[in-house]
C-alpha atoms as a PDB file:
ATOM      1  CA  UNK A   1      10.521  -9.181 -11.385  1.00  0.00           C
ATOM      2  CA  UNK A   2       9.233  -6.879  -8.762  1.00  0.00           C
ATOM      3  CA  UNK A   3      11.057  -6.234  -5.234  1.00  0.00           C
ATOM      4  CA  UNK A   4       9.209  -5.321  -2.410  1.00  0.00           C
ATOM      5  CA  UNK A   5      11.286  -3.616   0.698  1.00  0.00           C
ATOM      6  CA  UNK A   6       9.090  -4.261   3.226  1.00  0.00           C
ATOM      7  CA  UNK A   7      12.734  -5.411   4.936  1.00  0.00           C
ATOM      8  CA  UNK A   8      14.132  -2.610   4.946  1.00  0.00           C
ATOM      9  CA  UNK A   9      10.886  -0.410   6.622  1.00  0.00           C
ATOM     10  CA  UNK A  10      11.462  -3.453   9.369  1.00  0.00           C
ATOM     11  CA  UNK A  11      14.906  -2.589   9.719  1.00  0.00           C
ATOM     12  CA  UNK A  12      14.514   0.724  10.110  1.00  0.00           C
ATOM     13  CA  UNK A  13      11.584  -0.003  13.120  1.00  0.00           C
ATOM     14  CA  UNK A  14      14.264  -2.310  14.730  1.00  0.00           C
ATOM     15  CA  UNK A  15      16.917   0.659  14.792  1.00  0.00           C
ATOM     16  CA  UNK A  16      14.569   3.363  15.776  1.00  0.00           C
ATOM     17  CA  UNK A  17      15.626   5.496  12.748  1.00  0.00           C
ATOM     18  CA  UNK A  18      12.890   7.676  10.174  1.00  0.00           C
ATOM     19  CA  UNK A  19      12.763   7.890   6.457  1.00  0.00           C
ATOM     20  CA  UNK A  20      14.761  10.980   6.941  1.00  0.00           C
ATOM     21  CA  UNK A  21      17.054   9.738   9.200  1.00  0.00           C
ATOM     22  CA  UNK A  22      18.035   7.207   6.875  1.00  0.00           C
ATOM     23  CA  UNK A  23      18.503   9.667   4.024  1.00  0.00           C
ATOM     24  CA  UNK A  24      20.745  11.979   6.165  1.00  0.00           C
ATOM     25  CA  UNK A  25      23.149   8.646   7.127  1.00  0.00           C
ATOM     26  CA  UNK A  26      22.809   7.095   3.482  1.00  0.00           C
ATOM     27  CA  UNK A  27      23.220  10.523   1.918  1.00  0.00           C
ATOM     28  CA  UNK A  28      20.504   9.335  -0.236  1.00  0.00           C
ATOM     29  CA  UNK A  29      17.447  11.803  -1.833  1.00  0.00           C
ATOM     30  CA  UNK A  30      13.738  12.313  -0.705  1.00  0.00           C
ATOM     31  CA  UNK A  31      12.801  10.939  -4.277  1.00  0.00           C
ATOM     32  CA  UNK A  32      14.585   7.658  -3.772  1.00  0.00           C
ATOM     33  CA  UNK A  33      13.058   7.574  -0.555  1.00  0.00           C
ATOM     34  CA  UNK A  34       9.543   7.831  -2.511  1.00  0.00           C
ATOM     35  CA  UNK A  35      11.031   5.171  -5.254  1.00  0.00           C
ATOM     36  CA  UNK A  36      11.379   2.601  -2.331  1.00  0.00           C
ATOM     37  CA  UNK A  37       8.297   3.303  -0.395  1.00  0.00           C
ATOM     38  CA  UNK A  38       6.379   2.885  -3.829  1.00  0.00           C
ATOM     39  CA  UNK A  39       8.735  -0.871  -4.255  1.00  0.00           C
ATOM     40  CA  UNK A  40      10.037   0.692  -7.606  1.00  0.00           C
ATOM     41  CA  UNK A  41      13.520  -0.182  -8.958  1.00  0.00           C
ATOM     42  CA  UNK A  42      16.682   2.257  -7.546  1.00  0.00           C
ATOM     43  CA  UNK A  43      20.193   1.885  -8.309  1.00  0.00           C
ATOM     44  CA  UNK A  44      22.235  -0.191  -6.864  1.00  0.00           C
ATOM     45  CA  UNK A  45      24.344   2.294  -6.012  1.00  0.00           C
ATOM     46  CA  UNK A  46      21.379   3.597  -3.835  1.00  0.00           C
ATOM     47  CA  UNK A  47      21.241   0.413  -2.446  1.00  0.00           C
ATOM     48  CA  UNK A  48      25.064  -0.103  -1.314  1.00  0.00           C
ATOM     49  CA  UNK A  49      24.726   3.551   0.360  1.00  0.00           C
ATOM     50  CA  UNK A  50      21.783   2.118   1.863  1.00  0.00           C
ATOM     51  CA  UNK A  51      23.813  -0.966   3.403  1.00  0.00           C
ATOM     52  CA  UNK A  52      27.109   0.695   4.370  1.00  0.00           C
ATOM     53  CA  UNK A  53      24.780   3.252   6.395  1.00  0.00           C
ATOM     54  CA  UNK A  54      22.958   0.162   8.280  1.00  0.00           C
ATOM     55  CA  UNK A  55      25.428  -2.322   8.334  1.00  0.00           C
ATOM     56  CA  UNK A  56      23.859  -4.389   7.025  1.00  0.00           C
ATOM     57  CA  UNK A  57      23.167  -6.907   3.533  1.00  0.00           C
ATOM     58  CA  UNK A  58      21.068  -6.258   0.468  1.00  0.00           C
ATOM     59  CA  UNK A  59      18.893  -9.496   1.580  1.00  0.00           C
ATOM     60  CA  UNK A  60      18.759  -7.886   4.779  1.00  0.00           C
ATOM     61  CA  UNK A  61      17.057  -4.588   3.005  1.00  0.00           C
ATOM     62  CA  UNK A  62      14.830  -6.053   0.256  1.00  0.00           C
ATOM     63  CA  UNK A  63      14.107  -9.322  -1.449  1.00  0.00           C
ATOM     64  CA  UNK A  64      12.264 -10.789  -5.522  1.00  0.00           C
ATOM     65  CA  UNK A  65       8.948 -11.117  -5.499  1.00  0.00           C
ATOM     66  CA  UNK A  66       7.670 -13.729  -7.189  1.00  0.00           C
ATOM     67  CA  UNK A  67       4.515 -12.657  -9.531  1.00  0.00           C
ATOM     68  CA  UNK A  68       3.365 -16.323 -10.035  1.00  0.00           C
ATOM     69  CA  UNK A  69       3.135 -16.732  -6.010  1.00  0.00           C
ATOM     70  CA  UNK A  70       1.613 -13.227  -5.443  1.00  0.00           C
ATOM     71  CA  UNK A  71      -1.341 -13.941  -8.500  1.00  0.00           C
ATOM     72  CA  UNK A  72      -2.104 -17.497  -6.592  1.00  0.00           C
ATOM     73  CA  UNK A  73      -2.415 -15.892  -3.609  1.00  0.00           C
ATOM     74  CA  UNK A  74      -5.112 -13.244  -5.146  1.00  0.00           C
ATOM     75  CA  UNK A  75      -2.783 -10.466  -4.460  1.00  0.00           C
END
């Protein structure tokens, strides 16, 4: 099932930060940056860093997108 992050962009509006800033306090890469922006799959491990650096919950950073809901909606 595909994920979307559109959370996490949201989050990162909320708290003033930049894609850049967030790889600096997540001491994540550029390319997993790239991964998320494009909603393809990281590890989790990316994920946690992700988290711990915000504070935050893995609902609070991404969520399942339903394909069924997405092809009714002519998306």
């Amino acid at each position: 099932m595909p994920v979307s992050y559109k959370k996490l962009w949201k989050l990162l509006i909320d708290k003033d930060m930049k894609k850049k800033d967030l790889c600096k306090a997540a001491g994540i890469s550029s390319s997993s940056i790239v991964k998320l922006s494009k909603n393809e799959n990281v590890t989790t491990g990316v994920l946690v860093k992700i988290c711990k650096a915000l504070n935050c919950d893995i609902g609070d950073i991404m969520e399942v997108v339903d394909e069924t809901d997405k092809q009714r909606n002519g998306n």
